[in-house]
N, C-alpha and C. Protein backbone atom coordinates (compact mmCIF):
# COMPACT_ATOMS: atom_id res chain seq x y z
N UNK A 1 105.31 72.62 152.27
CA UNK A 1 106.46 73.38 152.71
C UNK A 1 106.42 74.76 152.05
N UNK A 2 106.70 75.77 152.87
CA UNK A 2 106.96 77.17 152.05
C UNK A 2 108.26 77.21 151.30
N UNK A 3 107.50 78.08 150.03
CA UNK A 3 108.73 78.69 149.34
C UNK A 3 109.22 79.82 149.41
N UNK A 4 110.14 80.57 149.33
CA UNK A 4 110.92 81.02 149.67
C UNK A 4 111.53 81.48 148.68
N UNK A 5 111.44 83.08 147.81
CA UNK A 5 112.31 83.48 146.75
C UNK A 5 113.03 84.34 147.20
N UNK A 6 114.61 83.92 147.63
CA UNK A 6 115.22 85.33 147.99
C UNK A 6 116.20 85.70 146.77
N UNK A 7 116.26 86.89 147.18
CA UNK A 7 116.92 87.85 146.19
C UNK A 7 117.86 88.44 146.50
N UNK A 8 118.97 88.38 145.75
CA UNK A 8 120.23 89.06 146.03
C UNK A 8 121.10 90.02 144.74
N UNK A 9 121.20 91.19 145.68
CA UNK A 9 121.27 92.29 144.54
C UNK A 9 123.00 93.44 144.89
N UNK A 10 123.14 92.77 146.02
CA UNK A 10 124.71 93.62 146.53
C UNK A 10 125.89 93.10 145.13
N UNK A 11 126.83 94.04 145.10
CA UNK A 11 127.76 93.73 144.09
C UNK A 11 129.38 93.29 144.87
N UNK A 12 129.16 92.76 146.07
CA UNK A 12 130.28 92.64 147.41
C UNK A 12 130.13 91.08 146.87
N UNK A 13 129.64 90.75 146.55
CA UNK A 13 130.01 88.70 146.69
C UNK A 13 130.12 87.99 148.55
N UNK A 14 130.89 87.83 148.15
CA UNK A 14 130.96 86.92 149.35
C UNK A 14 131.48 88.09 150.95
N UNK A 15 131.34 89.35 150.49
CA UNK A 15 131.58 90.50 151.82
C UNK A 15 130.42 91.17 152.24
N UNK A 16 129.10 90.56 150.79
CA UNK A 16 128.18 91.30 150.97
C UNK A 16 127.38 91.02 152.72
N UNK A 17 126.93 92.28 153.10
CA UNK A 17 126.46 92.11 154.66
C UNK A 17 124.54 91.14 154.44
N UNK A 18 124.48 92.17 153.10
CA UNK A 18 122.86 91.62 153.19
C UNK A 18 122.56 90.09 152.67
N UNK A 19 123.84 89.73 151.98
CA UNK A 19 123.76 88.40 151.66
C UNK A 19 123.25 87.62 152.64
N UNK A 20 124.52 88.03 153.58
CA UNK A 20 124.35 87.05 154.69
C UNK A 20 123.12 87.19 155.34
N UNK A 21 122.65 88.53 155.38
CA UNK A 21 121.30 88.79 156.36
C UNK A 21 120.13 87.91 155.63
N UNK A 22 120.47 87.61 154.08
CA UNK A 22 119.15 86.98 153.85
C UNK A 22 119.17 85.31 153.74
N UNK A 23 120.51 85.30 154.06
CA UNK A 23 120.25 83.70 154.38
C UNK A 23 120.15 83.11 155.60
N UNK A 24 120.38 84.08 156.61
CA UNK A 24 119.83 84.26 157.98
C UNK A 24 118.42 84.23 158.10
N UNK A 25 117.39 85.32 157.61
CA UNK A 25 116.53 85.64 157.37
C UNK A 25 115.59 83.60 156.73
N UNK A 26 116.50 83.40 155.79
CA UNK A 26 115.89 82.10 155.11
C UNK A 26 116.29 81.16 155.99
N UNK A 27 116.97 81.12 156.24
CA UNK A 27 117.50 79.68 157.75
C UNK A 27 116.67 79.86 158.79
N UNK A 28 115.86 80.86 159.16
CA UNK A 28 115.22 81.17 160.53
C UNK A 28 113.47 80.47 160.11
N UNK A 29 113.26 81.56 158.78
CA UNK A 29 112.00 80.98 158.26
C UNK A 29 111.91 79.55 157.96
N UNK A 30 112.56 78.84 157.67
CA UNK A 30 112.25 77.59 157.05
C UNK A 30 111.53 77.58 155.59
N UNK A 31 112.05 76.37 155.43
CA UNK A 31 111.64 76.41 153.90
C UNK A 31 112.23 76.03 152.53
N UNK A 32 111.35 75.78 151.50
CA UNK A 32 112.37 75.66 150.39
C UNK A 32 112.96 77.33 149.78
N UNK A 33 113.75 77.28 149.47
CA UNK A 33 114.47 78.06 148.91
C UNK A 33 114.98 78.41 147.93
N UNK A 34 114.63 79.42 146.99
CA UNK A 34 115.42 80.07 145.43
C UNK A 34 116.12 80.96 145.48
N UNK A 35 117.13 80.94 144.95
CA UNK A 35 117.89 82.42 145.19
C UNK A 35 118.23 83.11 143.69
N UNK A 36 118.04 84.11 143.41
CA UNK A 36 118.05 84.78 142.70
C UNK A 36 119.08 85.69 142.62
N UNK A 37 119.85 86.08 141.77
CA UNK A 37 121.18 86.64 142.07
C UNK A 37 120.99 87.67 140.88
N UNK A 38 120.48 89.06 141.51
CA UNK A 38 119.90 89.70 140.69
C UNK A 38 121.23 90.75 140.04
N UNK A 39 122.62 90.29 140.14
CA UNK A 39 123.44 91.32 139.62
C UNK A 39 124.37 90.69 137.98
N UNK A 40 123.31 89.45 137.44
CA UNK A 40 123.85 89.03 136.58
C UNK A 40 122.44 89.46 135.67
N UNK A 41 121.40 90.19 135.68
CA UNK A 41 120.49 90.42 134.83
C UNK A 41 121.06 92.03 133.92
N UNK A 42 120.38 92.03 132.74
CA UNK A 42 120.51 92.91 131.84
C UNK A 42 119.76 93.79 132.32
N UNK A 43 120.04 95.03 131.54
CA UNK A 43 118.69 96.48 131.77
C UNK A 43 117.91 95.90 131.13
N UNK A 44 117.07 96.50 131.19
CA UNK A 44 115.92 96.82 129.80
C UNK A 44 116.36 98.60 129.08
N UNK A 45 115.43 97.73 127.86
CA UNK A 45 115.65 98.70 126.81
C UNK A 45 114.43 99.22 126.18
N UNK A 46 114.66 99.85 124.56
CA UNK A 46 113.85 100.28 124.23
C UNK A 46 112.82 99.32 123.53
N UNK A 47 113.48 97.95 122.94
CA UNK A 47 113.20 96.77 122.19
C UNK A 47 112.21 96.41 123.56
N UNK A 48 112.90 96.06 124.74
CA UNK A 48 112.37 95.30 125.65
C UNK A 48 110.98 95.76 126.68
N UNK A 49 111.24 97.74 125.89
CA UNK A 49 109.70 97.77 126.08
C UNK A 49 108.62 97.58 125.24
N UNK A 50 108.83 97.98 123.98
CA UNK A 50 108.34 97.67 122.29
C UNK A 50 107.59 96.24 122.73
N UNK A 51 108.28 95.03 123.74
CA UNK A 51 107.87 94.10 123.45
C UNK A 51 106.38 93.57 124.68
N UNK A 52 107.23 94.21 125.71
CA UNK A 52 106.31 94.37 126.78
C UNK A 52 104.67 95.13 126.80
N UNK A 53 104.45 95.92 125.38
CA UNK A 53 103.89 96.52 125.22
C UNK A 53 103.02 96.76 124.13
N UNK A 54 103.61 95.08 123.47
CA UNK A 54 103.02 94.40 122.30
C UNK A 54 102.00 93.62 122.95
N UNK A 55 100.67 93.29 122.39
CA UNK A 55 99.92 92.39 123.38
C UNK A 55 100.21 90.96 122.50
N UNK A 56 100.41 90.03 123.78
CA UNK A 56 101.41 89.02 123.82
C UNK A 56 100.63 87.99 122.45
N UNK A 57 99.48 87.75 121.63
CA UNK A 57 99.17 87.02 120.89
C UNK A 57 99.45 87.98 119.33
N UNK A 58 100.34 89.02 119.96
CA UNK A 58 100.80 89.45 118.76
C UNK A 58 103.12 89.80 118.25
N UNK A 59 102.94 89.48 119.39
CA UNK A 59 104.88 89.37 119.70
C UNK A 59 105.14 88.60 118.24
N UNK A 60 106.19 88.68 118.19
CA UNK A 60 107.27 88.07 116.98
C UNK A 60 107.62 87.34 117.85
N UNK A 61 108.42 86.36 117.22
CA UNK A 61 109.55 85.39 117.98
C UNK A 61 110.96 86.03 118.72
N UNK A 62 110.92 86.84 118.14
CA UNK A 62 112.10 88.04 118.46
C UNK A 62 111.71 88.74 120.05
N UNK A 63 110.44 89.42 120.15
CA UNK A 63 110.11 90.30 121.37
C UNK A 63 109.65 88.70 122.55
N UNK A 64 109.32 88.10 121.84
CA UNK A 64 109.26 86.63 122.88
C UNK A 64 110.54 86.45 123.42
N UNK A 65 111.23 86.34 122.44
CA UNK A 65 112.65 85.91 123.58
C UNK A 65 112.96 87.11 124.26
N UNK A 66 112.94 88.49 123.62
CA UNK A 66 113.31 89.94 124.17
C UNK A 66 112.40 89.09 125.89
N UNK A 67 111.31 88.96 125.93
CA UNK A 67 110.85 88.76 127.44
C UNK A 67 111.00 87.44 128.37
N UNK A 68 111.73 86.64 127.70
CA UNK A 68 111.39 85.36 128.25
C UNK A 68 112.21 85.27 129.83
N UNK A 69 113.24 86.30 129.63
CA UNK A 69 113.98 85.94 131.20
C UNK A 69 112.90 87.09 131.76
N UNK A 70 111.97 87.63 131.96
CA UNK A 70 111.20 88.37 132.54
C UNK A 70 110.07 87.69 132.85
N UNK A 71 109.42 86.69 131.71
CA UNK A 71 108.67 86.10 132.06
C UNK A 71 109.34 84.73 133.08
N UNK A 72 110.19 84.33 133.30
CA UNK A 72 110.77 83.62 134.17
C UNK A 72 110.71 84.22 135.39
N UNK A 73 110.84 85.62 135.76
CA UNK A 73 111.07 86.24 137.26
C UNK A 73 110.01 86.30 137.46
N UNK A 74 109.16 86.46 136.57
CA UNK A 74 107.48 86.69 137.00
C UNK A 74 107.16 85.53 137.87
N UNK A 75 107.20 84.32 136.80
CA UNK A 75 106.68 83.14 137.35
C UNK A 75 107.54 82.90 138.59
N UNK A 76 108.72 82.99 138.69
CA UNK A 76 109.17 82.70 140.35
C UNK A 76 108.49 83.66 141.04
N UNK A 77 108.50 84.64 141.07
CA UNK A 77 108.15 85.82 141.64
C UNK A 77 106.08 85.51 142.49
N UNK A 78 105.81 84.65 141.79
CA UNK A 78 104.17 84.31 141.66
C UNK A 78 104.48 83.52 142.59
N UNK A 79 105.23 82.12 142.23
CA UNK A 79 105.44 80.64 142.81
C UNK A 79 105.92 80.85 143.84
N UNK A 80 106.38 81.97 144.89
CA UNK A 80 106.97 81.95 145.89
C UNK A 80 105.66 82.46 146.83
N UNK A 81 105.67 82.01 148.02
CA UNK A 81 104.97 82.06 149.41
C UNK A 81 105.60 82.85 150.18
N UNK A 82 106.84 83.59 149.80
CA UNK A 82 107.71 84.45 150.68
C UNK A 82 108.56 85.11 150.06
N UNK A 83 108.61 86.30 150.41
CA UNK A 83 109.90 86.91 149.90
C UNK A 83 111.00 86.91 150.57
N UNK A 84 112.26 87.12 149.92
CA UNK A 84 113.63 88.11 150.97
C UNK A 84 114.54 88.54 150.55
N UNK A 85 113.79 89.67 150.31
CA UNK A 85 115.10 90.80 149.50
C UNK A 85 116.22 91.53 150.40
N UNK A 86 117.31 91.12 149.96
CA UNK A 86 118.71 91.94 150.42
C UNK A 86 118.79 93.21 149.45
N UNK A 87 118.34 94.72 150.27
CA UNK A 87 118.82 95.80 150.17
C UNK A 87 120.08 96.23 150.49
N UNK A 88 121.42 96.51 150.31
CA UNK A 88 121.93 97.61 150.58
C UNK A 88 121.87 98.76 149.73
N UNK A 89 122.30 99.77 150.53
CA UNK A 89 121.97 101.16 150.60
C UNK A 89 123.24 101.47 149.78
N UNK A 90 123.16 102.10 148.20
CA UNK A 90 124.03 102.57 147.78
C UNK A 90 123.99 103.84 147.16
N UNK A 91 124.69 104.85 147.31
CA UNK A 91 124.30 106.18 146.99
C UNK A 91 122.91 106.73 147.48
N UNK A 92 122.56 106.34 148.37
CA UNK A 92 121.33 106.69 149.07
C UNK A 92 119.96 106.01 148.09
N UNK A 93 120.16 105.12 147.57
CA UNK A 93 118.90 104.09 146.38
C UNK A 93 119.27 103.01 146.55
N UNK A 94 118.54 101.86 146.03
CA UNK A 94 118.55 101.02 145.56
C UNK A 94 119.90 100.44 144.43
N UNK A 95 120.32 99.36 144.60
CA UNK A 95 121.35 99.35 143.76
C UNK A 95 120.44 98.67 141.99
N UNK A 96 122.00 99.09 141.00
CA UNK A 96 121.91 99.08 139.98
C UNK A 96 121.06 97.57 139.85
N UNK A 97 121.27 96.31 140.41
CA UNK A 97 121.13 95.09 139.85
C UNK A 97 119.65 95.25 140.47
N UNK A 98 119.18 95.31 141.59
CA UNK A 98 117.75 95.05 142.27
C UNK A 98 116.92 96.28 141.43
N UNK A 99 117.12 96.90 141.00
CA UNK A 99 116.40 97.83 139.80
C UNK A 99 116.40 97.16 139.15
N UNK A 100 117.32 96.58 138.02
CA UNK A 100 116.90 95.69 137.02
C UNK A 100 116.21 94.65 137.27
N UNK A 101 116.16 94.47 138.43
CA UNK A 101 114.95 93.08 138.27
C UNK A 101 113.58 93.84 138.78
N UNK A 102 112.98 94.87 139.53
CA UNK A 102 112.47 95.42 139.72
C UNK A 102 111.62 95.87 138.04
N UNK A 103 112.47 96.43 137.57
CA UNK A 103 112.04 96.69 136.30
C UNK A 103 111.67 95.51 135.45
N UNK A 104 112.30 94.02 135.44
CA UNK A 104 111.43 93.04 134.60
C UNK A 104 110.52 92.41 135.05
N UNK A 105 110.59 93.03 136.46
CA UNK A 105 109.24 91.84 137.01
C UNK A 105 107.76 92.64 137.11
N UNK A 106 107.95 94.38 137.03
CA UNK A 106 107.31 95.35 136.98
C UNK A 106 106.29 95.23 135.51
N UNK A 107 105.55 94.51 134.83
CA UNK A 107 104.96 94.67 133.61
C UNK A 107 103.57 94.48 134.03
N UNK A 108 103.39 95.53 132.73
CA UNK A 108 101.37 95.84 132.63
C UNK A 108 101.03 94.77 132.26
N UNK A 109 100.01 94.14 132.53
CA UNK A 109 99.16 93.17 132.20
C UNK A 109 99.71 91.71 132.98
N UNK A 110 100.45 91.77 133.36
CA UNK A 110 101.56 90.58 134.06
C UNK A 110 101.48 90.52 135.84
N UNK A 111 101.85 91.82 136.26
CA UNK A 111 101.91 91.91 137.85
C UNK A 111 101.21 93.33 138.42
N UNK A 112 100.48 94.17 137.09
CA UNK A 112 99.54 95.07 137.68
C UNK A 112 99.27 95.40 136.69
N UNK A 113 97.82 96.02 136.90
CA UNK A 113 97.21 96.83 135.30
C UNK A 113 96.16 97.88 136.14
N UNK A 114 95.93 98.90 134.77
CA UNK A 114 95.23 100.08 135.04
C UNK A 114 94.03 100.17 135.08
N UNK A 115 93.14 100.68 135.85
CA UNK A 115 91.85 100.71 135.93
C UNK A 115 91.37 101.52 136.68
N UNK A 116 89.91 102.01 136.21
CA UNK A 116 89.66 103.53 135.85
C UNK A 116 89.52 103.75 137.40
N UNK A 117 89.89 103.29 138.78
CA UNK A 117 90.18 103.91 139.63
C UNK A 117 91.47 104.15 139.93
N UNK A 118 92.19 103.14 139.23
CA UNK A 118 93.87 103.11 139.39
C UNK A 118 94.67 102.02 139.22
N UNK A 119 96.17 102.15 139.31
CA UNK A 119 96.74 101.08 139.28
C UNK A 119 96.41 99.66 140.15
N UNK A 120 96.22 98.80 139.83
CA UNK A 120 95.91 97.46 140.66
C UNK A 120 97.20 96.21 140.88
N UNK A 121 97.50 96.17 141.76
CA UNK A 121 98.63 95.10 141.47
C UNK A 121 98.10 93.72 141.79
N UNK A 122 98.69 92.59 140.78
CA UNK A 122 98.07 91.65 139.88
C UNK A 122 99.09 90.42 140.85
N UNK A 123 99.66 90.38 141.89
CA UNK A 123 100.25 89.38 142.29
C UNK A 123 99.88 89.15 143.95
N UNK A 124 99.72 88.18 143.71
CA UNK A 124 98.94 87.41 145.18
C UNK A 124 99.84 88.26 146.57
N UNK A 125 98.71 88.61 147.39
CA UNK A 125 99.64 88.61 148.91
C UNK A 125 100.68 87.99 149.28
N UNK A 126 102.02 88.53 149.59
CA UNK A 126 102.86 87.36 150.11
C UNK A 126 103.63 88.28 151.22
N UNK A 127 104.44 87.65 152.14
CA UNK A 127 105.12 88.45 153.04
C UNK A 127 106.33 88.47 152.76
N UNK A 128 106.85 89.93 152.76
CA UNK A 128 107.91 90.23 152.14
C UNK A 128 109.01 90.69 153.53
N UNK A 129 110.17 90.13 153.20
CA UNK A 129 111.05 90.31 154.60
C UNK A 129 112.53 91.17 153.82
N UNK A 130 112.54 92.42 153.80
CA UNK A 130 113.83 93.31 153.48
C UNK A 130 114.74 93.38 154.39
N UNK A 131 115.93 93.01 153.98
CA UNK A 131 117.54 92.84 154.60
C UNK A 131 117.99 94.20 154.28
N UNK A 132 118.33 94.91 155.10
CA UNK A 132 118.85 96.88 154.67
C UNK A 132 119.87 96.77 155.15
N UNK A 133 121.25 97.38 154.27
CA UNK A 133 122.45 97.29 155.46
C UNK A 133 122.61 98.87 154.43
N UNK A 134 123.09 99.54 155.51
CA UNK A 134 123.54 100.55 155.39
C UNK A 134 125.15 101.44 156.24
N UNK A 135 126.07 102.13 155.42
CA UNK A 135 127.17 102.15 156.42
C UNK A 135 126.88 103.22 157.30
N UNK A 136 125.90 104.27 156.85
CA UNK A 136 125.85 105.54 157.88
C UNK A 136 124.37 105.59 157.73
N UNK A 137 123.56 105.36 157.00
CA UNK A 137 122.27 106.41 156.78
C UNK A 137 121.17 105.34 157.47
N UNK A 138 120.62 105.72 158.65
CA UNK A 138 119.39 104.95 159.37
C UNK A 138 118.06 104.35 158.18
N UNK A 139 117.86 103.86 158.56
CA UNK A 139 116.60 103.28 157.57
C UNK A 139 115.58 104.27 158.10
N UNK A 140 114.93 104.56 157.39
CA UNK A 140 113.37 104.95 157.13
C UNK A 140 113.82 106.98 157.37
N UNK A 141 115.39 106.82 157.60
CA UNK A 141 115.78 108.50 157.31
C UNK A 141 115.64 109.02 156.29
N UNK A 142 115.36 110.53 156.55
CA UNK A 142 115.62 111.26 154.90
C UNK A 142 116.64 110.84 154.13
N UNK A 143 117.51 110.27 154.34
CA UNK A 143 118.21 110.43 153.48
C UNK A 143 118.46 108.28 152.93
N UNK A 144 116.96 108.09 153.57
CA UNK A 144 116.92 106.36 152.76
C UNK A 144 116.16 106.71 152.26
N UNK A 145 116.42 106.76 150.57
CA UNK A 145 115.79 106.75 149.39
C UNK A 145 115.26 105.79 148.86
N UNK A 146 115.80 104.32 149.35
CA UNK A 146 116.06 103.06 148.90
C UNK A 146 114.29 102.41 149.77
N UNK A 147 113.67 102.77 150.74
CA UNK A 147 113.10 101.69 151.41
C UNK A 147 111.90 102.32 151.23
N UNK A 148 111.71 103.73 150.93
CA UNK A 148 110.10 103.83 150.70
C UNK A 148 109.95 103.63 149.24
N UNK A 149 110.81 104.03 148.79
CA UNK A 149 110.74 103.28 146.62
C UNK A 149 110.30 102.11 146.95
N UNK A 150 111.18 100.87 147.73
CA UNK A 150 110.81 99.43 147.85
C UNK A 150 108.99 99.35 148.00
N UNK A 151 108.95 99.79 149.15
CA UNK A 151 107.53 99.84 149.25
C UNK A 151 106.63 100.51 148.70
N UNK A 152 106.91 101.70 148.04
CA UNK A 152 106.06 102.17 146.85
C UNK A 152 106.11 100.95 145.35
N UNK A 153 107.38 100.13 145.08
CA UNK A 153 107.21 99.79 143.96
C UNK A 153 106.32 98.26 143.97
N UNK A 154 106.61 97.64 145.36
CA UNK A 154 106.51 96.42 145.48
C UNK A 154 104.27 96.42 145.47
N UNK A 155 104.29 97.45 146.75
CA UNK A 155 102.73 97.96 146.81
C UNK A 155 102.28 97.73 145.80
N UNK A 156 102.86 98.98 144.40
CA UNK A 156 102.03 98.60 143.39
C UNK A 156 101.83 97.20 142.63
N UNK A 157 102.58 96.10 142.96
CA UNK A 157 102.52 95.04 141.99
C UNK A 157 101.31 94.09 142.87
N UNK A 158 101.13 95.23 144.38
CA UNK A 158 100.61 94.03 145.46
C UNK A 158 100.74 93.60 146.33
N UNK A 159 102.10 93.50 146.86
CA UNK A 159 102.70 93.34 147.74
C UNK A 159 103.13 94.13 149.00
N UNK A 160 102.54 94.12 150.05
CA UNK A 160 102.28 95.64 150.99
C UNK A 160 102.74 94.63 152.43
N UNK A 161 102.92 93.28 152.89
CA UNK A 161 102.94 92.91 154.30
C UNK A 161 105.04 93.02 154.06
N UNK A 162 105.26 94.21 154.12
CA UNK A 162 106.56 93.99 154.41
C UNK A 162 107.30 94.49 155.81
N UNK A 163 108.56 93.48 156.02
CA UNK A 163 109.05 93.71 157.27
C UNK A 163 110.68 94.09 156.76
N UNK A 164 111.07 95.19 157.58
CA UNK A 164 112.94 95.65 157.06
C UNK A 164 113.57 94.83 158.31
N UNK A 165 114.10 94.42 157.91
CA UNK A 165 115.56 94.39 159.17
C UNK A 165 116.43 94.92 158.63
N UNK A 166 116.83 95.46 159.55
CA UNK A 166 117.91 96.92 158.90
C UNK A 166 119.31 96.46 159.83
N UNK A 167 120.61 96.59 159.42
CA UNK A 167 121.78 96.73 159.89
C UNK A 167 122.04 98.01 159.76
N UNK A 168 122.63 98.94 160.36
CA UNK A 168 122.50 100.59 160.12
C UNK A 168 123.74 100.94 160.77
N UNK A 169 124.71 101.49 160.31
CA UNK A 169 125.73 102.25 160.70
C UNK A 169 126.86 100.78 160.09
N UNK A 170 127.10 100.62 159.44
CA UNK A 170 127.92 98.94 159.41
C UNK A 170 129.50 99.63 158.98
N UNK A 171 129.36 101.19 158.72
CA UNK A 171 130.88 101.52 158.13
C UNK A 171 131.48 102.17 159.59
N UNK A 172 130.39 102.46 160.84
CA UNK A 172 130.83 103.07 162.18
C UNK A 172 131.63 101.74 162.93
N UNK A 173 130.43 100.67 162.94
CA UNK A 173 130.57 99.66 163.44
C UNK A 173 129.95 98.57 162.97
N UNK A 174 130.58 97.90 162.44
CA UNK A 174 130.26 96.47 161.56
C UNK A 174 129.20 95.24 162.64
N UNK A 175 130.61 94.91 163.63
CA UNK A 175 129.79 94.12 164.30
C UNK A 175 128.45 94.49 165.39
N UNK A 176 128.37 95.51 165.50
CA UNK A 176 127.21 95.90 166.35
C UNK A 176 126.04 96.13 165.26
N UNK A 177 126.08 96.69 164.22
CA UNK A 177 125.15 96.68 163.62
C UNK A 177 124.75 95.66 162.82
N UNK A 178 125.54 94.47 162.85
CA UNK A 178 124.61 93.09 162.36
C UNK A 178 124.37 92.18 163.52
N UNK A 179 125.07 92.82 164.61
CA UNK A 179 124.32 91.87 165.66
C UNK A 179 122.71 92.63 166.24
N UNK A 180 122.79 93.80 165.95
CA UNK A 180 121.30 94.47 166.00
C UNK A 180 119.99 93.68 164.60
N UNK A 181 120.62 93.42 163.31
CA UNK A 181 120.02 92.87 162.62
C UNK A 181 119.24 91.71 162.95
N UNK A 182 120.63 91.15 163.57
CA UNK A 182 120.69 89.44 163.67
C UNK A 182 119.52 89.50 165.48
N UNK A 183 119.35 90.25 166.23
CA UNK A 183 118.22 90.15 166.83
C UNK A 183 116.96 90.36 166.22
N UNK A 184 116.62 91.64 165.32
CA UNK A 184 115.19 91.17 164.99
C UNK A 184 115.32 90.00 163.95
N UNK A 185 115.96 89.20 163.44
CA UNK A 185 115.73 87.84 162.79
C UNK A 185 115.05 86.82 163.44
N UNK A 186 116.03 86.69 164.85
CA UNK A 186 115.69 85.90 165.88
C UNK A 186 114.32 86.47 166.19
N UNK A 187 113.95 87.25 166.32
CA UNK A 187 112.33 87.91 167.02
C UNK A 187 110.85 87.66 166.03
N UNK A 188 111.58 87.57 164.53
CA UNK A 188 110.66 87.26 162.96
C UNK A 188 109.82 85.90 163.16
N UNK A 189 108.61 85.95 163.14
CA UNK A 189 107.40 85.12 163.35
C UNK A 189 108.44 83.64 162.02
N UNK A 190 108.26 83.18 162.04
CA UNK A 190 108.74 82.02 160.68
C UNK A 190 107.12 81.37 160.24
């Protein structure tokens, strides 16, 4: 059976649009399922790079735990056969919580490393399915900041087969623009 790590990063709870788009998104695919609720994680810091940047047969017990919920997203992050990240569009980026996990799952030697032609990302092919809801700004417009970062950051770890379903205009018109979503779901290979 496929797995299935989706991710949820809106700070709406139970109003969020992309929530719903990604459990749509996961009900269509089939599958087992993790969900990740990326607006209860910490930043990182300066400790939490100190530690990331210690090579790991030399960490304290201290920079070990500093990584251990990072090394946890990793390993889901590996163990999954699928992605499905819920984007919304806030201030024209990425929101505060899907950065922070972006940032712990982002480590050298872990999910990409350097080499003398370039960065290499260190995590298996998987197909990645992005939920975008936005109230005015079209996806892949100048003014979505949020969806080529995604795919610049995700690329580098490796990860390049991604598909958006976008809800777009949701503050003009709510229900038309998740029933536009909610067709390419229905149209998504499973």
């Amino acid at each position: 059976m496929t797995s299935i790590l989706r991710i949820d990063s809106s700070i709406k709870g139970d109003a969020s649009i992309t929530r719903r788009l990604t459990a749509k998104i996961t009900d269509h695919l089939g599958g087992d399922v993790s969900v990740r609720d990326t607006t209860k994680l910490p930043l990182i810091d300066g400790n939490w790079i100190g530690a990331a940047y210690t090579p790991a047969d030399q960490r304290s017990e201290a920079q070990k735990e500093q990584l251990a919920l990072s090394d946890a997203l990793i390993a889901e992050l590996k163990a999954a056969d699928t992605l499905v990240i819920g984007m919304p569009l806030y201030n024209f980026g990425v929101t505060g919580p899907l950065k922070a996990w972006i940032d712990m799952i982002c480590r050298v030697g872990e999910t990409f490393r350097y080499t003398e032609s370039g960065p290499e990302g260190l995590v298996a092919p998987k197909r990645v399915f992005i939920a975008y809801a936005a109230g005015g700004v079209p996806h892949g417009s100048g003014f979505d900041h949020a969806s080529g970062y995604l795919r610049q950051v995700l690329g580098f770890i490796g990860l390049t087969d991604l598909t958006f379903v976008a809800a777009e205009g949701v503050a003009v018109d709510e229900a038309v623009a998740i029933a536009k979503a909610e067709e390419q779901i229905a149209g998504l290979a499973a």
